[in-house]
Protein backbone atom coordinates (compact mmCIF):
# COMPACT_ATOMS: atom_id res chain seq x y z
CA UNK A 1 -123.02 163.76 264.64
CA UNK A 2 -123.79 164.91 268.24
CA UNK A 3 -126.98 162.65 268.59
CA UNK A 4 -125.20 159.93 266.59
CA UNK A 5 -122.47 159.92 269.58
CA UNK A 6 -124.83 159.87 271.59
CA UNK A 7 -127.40 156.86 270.30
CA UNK A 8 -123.99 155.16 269.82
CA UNK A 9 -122.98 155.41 273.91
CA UNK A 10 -126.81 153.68 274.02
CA UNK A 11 -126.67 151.09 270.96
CA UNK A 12 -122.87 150.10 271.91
CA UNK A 13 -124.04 149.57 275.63
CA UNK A 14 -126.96 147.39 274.95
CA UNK A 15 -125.18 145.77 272.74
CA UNK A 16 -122.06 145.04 275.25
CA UNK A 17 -124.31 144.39 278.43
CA UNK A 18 -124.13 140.74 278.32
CA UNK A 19 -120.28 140.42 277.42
CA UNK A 20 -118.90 139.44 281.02
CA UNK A 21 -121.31 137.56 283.28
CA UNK A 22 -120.15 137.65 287.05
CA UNK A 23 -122.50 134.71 287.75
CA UNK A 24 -125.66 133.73 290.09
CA UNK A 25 -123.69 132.17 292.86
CA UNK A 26 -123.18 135.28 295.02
CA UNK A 27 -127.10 135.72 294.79
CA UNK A 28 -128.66 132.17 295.71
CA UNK A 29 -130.07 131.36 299.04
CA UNK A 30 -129.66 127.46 298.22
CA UNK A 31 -130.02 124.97 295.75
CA UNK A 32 -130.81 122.42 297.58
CA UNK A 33 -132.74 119.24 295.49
CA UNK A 34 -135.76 119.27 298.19
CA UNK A 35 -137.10 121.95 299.88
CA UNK A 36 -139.72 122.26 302.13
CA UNK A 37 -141.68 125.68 302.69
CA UNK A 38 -144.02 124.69 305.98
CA UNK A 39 -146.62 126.75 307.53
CA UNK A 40 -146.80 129.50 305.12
CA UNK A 41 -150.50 131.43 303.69
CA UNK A 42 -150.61 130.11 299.70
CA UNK A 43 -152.11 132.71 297.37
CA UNK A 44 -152.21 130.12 294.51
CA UNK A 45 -152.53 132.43 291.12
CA UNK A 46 -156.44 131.05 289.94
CA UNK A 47 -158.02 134.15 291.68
CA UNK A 48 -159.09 132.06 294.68
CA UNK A 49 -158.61 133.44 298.23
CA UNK A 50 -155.37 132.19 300.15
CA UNK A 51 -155.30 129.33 302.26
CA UNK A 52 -153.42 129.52 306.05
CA UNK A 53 -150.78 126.77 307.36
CA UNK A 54 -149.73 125.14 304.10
CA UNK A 55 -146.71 123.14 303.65
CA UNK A 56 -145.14 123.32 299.83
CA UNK A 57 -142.37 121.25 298.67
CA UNK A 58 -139.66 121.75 296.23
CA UNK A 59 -137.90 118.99 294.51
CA UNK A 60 -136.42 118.38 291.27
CA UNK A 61 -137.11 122.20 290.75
CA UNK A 62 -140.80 121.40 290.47
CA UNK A 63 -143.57 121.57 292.68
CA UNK A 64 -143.61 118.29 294.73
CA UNK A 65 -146.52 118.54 296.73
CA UNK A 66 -148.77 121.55 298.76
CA UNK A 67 -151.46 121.34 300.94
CA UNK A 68 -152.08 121.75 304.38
CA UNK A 69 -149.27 121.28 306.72
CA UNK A 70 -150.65 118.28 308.74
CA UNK A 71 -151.36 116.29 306.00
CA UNK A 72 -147.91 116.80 303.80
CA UNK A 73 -145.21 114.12 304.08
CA UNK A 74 -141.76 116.28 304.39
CA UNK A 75 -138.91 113.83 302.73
CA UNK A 76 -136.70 112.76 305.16
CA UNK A 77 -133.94 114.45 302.80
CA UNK A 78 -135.52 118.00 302.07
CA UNK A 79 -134.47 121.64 304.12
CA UNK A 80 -137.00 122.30 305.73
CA UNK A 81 -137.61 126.20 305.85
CA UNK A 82 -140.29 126.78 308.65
CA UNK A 83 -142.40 130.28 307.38
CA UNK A 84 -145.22 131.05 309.66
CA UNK A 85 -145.95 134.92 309.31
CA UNK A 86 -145.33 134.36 305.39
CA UNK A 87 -146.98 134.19 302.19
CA UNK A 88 -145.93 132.54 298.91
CA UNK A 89 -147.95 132.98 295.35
CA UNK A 90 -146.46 132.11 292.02
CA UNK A 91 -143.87 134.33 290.51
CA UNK A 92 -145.09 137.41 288.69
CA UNK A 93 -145.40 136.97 284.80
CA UNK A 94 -144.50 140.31 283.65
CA UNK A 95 -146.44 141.25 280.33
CA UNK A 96 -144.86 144.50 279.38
CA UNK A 97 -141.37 144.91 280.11
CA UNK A 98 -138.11 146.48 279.05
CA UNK A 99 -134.59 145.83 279.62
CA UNK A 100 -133.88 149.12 278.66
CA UNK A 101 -134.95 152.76 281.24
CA UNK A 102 -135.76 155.27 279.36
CA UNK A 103 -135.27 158.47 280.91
CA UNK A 104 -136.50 162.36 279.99
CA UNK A 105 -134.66 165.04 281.79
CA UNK A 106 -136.67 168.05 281.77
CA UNK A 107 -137.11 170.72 278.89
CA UNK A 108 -134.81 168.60 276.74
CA UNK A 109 -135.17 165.97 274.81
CA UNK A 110 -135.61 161.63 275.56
CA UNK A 111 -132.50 159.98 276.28
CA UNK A 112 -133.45 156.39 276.46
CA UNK A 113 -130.47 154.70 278.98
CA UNK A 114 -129.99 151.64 278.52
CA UNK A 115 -129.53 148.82 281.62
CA UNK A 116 -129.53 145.50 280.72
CA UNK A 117 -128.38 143.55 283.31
CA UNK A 118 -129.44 145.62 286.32
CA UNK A 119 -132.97 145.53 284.95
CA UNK A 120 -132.96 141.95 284.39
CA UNK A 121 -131.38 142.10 288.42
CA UNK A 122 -134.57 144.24 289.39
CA UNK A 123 -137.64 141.93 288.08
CA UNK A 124 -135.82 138.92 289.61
CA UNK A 125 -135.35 140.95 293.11
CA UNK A 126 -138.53 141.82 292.97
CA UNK A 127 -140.59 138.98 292.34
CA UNK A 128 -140.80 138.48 288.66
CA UNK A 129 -139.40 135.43 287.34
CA UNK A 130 -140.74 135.70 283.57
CA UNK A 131 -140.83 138.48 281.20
CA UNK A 132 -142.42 139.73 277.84
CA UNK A 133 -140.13 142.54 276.67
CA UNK A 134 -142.78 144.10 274.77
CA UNK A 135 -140.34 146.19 272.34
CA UNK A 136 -136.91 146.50 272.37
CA UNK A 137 -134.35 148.86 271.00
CA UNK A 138 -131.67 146.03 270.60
CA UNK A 139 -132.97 142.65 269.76
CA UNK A 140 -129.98 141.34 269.51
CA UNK A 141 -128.36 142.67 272.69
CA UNK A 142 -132.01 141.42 274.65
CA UNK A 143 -131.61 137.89 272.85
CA UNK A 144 -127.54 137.42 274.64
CA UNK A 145 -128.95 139.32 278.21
CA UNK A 146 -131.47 136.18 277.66
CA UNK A 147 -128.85 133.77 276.73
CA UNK A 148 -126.76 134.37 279.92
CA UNK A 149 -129.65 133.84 282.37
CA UNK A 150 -130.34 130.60 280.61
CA UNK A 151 -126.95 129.50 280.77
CA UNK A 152 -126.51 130.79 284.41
CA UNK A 153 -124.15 133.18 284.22
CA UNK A 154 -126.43 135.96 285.42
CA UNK A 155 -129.60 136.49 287.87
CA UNK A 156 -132.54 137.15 285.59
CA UNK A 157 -136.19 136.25 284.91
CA UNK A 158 -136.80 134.18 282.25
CA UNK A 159 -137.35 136.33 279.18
CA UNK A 160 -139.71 136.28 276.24
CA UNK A 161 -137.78 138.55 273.59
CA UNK A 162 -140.34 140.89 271.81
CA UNK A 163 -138.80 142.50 268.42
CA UNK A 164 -138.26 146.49 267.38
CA UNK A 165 -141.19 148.30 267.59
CA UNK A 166 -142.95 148.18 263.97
CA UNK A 167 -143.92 151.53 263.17
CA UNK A 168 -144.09 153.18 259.23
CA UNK A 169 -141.20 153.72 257.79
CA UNK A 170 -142.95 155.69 254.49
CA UNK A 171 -145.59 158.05 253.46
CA UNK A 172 -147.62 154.90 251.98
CA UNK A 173 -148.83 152.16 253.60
CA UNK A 174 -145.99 148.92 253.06
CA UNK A 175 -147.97 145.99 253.69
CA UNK A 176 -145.09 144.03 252.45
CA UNK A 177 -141.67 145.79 254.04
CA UNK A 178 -143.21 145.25 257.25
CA UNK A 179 -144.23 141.40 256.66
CA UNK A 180 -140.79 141.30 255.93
CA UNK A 181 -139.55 142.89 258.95
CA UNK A 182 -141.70 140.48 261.06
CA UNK A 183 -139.73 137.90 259.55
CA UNK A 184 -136.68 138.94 259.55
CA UNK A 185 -137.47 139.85 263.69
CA UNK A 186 -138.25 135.88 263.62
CA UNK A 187 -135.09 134.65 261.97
CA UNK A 188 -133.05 136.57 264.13
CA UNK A 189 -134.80 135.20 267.54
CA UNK A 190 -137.92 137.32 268.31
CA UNK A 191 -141.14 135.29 269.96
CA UNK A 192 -143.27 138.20 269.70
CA UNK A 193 -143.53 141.13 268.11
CA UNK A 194 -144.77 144.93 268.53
CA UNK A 195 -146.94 147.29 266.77
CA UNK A 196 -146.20 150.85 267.56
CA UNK A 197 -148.27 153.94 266.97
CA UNK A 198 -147.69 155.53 263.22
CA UNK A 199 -148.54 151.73 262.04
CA UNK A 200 -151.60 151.61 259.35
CA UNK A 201 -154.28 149.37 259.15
CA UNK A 202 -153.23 147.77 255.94
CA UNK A 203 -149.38 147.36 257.52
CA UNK A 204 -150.94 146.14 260.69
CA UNK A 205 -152.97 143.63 258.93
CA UNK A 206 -149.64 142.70 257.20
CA UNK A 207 -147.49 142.26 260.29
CA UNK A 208 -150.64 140.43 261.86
CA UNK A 209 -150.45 138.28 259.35
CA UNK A 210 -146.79 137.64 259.20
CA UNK A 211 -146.88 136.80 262.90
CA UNK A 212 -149.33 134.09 262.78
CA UNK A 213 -147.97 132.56 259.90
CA UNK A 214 -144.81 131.69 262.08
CA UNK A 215 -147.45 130.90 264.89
CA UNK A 216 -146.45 134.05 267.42
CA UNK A 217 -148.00 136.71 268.98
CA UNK A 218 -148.15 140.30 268.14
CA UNK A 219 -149.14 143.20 270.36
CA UNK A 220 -149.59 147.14 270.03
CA UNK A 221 -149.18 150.20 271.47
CA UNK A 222 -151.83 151.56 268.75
CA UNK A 223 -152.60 155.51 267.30
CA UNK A 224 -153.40 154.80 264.35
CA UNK A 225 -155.74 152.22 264.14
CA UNK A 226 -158.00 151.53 267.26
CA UNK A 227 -158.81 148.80 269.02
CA UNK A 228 -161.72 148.01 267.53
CA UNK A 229 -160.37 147.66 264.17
CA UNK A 230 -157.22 145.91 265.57
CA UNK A 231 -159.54 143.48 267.13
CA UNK A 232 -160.92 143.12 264.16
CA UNK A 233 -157.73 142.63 261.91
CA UNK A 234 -156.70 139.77 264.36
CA UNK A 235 -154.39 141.30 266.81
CA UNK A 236 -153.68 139.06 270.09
CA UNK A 237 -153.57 142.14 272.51
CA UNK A 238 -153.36 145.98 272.75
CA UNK A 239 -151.09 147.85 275.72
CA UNK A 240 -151.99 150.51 277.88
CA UNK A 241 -155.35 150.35 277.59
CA UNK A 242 -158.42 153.24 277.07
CA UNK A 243 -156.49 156.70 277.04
CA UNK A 244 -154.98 155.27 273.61
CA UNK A 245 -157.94 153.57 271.87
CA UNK A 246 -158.23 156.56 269.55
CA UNK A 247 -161.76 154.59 267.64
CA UNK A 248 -163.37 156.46 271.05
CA UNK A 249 -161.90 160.15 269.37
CA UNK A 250 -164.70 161.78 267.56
CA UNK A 251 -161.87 163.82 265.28
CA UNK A 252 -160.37 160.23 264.25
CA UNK A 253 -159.18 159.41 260.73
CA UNK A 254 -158.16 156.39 258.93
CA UNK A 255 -154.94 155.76 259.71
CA UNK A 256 -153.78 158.84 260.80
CA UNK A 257 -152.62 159.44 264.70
CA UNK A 258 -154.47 161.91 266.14
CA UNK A 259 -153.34 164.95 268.44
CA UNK A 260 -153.05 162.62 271.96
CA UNK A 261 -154.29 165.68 273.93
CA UNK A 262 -157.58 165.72 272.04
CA UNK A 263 -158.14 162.52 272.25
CA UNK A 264 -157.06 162.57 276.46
CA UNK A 265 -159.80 166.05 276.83
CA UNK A 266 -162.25 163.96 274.95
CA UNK A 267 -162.31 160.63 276.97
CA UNK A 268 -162.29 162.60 280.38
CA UNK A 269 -165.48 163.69 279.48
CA UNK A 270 -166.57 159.88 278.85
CA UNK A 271 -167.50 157.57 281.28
CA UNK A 272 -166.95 153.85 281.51
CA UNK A 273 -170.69 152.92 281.10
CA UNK A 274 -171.06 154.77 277.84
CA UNK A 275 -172.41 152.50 275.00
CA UNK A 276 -169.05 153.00 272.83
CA UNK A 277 -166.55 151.68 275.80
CA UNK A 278 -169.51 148.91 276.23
CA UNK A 279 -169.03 148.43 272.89
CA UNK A 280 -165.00 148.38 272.96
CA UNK A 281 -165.12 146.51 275.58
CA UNK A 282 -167.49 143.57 274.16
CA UNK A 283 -165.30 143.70 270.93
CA UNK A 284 -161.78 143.01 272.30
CA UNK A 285 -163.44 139.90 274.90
CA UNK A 286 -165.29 138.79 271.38
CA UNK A 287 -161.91 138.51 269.62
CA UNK A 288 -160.28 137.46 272.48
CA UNK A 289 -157.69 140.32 272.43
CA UNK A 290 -155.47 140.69 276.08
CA UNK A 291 -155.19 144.04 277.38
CA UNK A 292 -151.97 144.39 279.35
CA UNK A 293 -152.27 146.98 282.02
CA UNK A 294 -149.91 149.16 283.01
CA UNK A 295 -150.95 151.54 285.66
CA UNK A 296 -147.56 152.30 287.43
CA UNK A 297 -146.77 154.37 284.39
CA UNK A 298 -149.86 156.13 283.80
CA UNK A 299 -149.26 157.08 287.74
CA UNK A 300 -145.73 158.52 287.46
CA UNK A 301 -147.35 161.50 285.66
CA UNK A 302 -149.89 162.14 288.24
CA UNK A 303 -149.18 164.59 291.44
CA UNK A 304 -149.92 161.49 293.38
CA UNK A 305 -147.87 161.05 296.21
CA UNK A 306 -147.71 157.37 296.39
CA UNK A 307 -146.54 157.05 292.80
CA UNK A 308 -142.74 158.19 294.48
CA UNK A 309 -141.20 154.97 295.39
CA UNK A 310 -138.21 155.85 297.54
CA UNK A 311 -136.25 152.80 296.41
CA UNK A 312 -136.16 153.76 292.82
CA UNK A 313 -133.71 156.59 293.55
CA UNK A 314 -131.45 154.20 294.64
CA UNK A 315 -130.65 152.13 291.94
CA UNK A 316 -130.27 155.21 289.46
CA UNK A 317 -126.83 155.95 288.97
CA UNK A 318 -125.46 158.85 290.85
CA UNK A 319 -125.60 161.24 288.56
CA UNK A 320 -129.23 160.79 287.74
CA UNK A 321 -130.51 160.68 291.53
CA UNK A 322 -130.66 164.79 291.81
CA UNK A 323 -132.29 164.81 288.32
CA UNK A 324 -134.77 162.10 289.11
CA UNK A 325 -135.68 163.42 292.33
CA UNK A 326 -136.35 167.28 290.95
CA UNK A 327 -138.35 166.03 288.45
CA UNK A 328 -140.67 163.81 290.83
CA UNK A 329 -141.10 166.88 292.73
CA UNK A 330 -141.83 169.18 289.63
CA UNK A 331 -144.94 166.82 289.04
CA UNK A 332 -146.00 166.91 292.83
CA UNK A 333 -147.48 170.08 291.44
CA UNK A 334 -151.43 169.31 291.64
CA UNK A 335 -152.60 172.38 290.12
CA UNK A 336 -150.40 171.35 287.39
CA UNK A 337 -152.81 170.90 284.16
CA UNK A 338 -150.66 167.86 282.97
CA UNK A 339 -150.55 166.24 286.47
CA UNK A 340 -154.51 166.57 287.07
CA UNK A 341 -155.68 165.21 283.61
CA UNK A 342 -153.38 162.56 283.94
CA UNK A 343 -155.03 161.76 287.43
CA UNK A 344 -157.86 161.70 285.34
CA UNK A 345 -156.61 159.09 283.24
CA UNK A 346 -155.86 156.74 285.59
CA UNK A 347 -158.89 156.69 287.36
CA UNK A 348 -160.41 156.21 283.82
CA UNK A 349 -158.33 153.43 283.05
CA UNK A 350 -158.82 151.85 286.49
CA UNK A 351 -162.70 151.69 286.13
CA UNK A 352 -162.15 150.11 282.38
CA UNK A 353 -159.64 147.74 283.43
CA UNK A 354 -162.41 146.49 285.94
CA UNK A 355 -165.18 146.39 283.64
CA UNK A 356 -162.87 144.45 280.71
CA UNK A 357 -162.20 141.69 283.53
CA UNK A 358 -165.81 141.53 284.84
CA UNK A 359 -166.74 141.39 281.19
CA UNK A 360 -164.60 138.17 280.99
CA UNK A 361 -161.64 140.05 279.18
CA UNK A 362 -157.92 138.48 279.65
CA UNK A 363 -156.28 141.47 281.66
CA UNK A 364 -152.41 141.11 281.92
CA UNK A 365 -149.83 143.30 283.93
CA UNK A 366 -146.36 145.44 283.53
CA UNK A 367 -144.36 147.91 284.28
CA UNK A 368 -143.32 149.43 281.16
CA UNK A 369 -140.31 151.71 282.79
CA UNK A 370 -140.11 154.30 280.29
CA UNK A 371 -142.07 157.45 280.05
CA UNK A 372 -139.49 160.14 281.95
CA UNK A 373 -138.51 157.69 284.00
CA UNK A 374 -140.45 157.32 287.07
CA UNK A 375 -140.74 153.86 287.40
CA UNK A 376 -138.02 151.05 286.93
CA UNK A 377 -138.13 147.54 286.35
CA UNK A 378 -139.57 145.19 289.38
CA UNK A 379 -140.37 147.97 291.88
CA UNK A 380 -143.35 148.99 289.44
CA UNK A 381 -144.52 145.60 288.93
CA UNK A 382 -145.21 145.73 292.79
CA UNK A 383 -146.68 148.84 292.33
CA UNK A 384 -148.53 147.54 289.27
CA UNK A 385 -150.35 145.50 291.84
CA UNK A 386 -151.41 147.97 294.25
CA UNK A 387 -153.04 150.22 291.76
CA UNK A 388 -155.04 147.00 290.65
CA UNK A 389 -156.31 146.23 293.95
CA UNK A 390 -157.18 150.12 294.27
CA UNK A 391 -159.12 150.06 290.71
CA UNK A 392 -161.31 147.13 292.53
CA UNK A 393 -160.18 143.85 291.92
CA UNK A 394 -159.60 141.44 295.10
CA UNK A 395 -155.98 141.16 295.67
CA UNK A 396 -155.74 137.39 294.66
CA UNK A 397 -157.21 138.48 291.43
CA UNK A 398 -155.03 141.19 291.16
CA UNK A 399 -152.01 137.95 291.48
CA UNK A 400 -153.66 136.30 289.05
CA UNK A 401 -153.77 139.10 286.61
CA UNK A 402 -149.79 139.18 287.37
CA UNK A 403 -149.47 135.59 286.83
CA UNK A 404 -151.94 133.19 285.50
CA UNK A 405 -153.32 135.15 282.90
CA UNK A 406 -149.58 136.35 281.64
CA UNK A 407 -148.71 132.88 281.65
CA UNK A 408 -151.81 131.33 279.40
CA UNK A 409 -150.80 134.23 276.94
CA UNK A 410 -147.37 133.09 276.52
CA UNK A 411 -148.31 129.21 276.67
CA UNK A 412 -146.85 128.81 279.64
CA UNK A 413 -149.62 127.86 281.71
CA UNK A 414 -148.53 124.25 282.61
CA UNK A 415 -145.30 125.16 283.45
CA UNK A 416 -145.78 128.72 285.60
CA UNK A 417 -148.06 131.33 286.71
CA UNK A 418 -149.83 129.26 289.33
CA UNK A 419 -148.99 127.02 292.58
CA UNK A 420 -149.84 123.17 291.95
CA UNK A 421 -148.06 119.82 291.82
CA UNK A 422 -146.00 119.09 288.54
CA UNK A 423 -145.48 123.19 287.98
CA UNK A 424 -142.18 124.69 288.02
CA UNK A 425 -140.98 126.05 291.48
CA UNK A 426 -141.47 129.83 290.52
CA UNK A 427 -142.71 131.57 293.48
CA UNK A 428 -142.56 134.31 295.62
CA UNK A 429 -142.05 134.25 299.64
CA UNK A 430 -143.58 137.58 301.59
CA UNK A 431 -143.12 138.60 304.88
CA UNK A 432 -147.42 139.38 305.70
CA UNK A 433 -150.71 138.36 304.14
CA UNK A 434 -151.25 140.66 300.43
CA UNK A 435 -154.33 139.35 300.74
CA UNK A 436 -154.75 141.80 303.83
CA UNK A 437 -152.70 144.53 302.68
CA UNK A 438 -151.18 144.11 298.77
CA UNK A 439 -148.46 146.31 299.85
CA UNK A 440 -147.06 143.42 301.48
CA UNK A 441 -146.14 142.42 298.22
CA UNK A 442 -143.12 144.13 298.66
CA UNK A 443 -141.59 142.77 301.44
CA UNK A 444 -139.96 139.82 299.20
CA UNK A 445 -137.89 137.45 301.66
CA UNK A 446 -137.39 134.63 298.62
CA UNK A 447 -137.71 134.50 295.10
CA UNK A 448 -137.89 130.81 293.72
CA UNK A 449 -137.18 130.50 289.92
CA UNK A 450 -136.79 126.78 288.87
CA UNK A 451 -136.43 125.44 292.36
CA UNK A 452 -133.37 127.59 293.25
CA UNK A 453 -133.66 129.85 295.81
CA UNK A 454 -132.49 133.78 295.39
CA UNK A 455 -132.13 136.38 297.94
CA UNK A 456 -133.61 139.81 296.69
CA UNK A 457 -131.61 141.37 299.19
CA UNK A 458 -128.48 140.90 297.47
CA UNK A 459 -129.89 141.03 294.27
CA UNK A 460 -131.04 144.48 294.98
CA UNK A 461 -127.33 145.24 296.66
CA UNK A 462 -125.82 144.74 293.56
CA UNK A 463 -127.85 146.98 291.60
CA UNK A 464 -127.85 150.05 293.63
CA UNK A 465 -126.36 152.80 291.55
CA UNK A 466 -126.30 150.95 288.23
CA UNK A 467 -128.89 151.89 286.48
CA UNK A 468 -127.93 154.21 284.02
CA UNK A 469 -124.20 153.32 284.73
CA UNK A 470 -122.26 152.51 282.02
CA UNK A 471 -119.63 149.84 283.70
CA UNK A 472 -118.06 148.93 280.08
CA UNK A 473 -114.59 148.05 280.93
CA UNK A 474 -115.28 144.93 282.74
CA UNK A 475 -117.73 143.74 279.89
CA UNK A 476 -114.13 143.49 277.60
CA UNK A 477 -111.64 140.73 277.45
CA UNK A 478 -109.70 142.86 275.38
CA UNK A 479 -109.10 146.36 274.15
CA UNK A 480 -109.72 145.06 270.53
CA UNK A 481 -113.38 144.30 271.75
CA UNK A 482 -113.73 147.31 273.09
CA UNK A 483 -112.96 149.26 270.18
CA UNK A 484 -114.90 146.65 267.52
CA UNK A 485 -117.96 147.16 269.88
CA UNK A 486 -117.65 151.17 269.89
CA UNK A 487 -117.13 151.26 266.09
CA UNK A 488 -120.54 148.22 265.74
CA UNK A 489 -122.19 150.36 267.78
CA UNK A 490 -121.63 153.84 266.19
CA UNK A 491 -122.96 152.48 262.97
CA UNK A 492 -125.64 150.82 264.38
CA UNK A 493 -126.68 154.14 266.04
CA UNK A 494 -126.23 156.16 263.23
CA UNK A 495 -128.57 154.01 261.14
CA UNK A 496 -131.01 153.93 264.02
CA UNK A 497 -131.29 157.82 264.04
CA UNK A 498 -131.48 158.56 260.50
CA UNK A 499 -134.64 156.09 260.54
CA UNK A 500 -135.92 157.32 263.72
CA UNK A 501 -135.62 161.03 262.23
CA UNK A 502 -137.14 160.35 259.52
CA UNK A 503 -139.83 158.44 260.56
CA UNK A 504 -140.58 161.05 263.26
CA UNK A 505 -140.68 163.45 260.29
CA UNK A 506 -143.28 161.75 258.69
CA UNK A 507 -145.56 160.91 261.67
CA UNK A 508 -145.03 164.09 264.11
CA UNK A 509 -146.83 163.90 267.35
CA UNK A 510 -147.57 167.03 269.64
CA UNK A 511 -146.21 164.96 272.68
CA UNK A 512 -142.65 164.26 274.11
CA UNK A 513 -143.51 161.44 276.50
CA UNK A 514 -141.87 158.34 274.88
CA UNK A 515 -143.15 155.17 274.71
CA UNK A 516 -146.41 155.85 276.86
CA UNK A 517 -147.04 158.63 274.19
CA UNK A 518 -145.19 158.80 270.89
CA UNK A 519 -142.53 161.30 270.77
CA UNK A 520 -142.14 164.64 268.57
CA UNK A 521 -138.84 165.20 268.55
């Protein structure tokens, strides 16, 4: 019963997040009709290089006109919002991310924390005005966090809901339970859906299937089946890239996950040239499979300084701030085993995220806050961009990989994830030129999402301390929802660990990194 009180705390506050909106007001900058941004640099999302002294202007929450600032008419009727020193690119499309932070205190085991509405606070703050969820642990608490932003009653990105992960539920393959699960993940509001590590190829084919059928998308965080054969079986794109291919693991067997150590020891001994990467690598661009990248949280294991981001401490709640802080410094340790073959990793994964885009691969980017909890939501998808422009790419193609290419995937390309006339006013206003120095990217003066005008400043404000907080009393109107929610959520939690235990039972891993690596316990 102990772990079922305390998946039920989790379940019952994802599932209560949403209840009590405080509204956007507090957090726009103005909402004026017609805007005008003048003098600014434009980064414009195609991979192009920036252009100096551009006027851009806002009206109807679309993009009116851009171009350079002699030549664009400002209406007589606009706020004009003179930006020299400034650069504005399109708002970042966010390909794997959570509304959840998952959290591993050390020597003990994952306690996924669940933050809702501070997350969704976070990617807005920060510069990311659309999300994929890319898994959740409560669809239906993700679906109302989504239905509050679109109604205005909270600050948010706009959010693509992703179901529960699919993983095997049995000894033998069921090709047909988890068709069924796809659907029922459909009926209930899901866009997308997720293929987690214990699924087989004949239940990945299944849920593949099931997907297209209702015209989505399905992704994976694969073990189990490579990425070869995913490619093969029709999968739309894999996560995390090269360290979890497991077709490159000599040891591997048909659907079976192999020990994630092994197959880590093996690849560092690989490089990116040899013939079967090449040949991964030509396979996925073949099929046309996405690879979403997500270097922030491959870093957070590393004994890299730079993968510490003092804001992130911040936001925790108080209680995890001393926690979070110890265990940064406990991987500091560079003559930690862990810490240098995860180095390793990530400089792997760098060099094959460069080689799948020069190959003519769709690369994609996220955050993916989970592992033990070194990155959260927004301040990692800044981060995400750094680490791209260290692996090699130009920093406007690094944007575009955070933008453009999100946005195709999701079929949102003539509506975001680039600055031109007729687009939606998502975009991003930074204090320097990223195309200079991409750290710049942080400095976020503006976020634009549909024309109206947010201050990250305040947005950040109001999540300092939250994250992990469990504010539940002013999410009730009355004690008798408080005490329906607590007894919903019990049950729900209860069911969740039984099949979580015995799933776990069935498909052991040696690791207890969550999400990033499947956990043991």
């Amino acid at each position: 019963m102990k772990k079922c009180a305390v998946a039920a705390v989790a379940v019952s506050v994802t599932a209560i997040a949403a209840c009590g909106g405080s509204g956007v007001a507090q957090f726009v900058r103005t909402t004026d009709p017609v805007i005008a941004l003048r003098h600014v640099r434009i980064i414009d999302g195609t991979g192009g290089p920036g252009r100096d002294d551009q006027s851009l202007v806002i009206a109807d929450r679309r993009i009116l006109a851009v171009g350079d600032a002699g030549r664009v008419p400002v209406p007589s009727n606009a706020r004009v919002l003179d930006l020299p020193g400034r650069t504005v690119f399109p708002g970042l499309v966010g390909m794997h991310e959570h509304l959840f932070y998952q959290y591993q205190p050390p020597a003990s085991e994952p306690v996924a924390i669940l933050a809702q509405a501070p997350f969704a606070t976070l990617y807005l703050a920060s510069g990311v005005t659309t999300i994929r969820t890319a898994g959740t642990l409560d669809l239906g608490g993700d679906l109302r966090i989504k239905r509050l932003i679109d109604e205005g009653r909270e600050p948010g990105p706009k959010i693509h809901v992703t179901g529960p992960y699919l993983n095997a539920s049995s000894r033998d393959p069921d090709p047909e339970g988890i068709a069924r699960e796809v659907a029922a993940q459909a009926d209930e509001g899901a866009t997308s859906f997720k293929a987690y590590t214990s699924l087989r190829a004949s239940e990945l084919r299944a849920a593949i299937g099931a997907a297209h059928d209702r015209g989505l998308r399905i992704t994976g965080h694969l073990c189990a089946v490579g990425f070869r054969e995913a490619a093969a079986l029709g999968i739309d794109n894999v996560e995390h890239g090269l360290p979890f291919d497991t077709d490159l693991y000599s040891g591997k067997q048909p659907d079976v996950c192999p020990d994630q150590w092994a197959v880590f020891g093996e690849l560092l001994r690989m490089d990116v040239t040899d013939v079967s990467i090449r040949q991964a690598i030509s396979d996925l661009v073949r099929h046309g499979v996405a690879l979403t990248s997500t270097l922030a949280v491959i870093e957070s294991f590393t004994a890299r300084e730079a993968a510490f981001d003092p804001r992130t401490p911040t936001v925790l709640a108080a209680r995890l701030q001393d926690p979070y802080r110890a265990a940064n410094e406990a991987r500091m340790d560079a003559s930690n085993r862990g810490s240098q073959m995860w180095s390793g990793i990530l400089h792997t994964e760098m060099a094959f995220e460069r080689a799948f885009v020069a190959a003519g691969g769709r690369l994609m980017a996220g955050v993916d806050p989970t592992g033990w909890g070194g990155v959260v939501a927004g301040f990692g998808d800044q981060r995400e961009l750094e680490l791209l422009v260290e692996a090699g790419l130009t920093p406007e193609q690094a944007i575009k990989v955070a933008t453009a290419n999100g946005a195709a995937f999701l079929y949102e390309q003539d509506a975001i994830g680039s600055v031109a006339v007729g687009k939606q006013a998502d975009l991003v206003v930074v204090r320097g030129n990223p195309s200079v120095r991409i750290a710049d990217v942080r400095n976020v003066e503006l976020v634009f999402k549909d024309g109206v005008a947010y201050d990250p400043a305040t947005l950040i404000a109001a999540a300092q301390g939250t994250v992990g907080q469990f504010d539940v009393w002013r999410m009730f109107r009355s004690p008798l929802d408080l005490f329906m929610m607590c007894v919903v959520g019990l049950l729900l939690a209860c069911v969740v660990w039984k099949r979580t235990r015995s799933r776990r039972a069935a498909h052991a891993s040696p690791l207890t990194v969550p999400e990033i690596i499947p956990s043991k316990s």
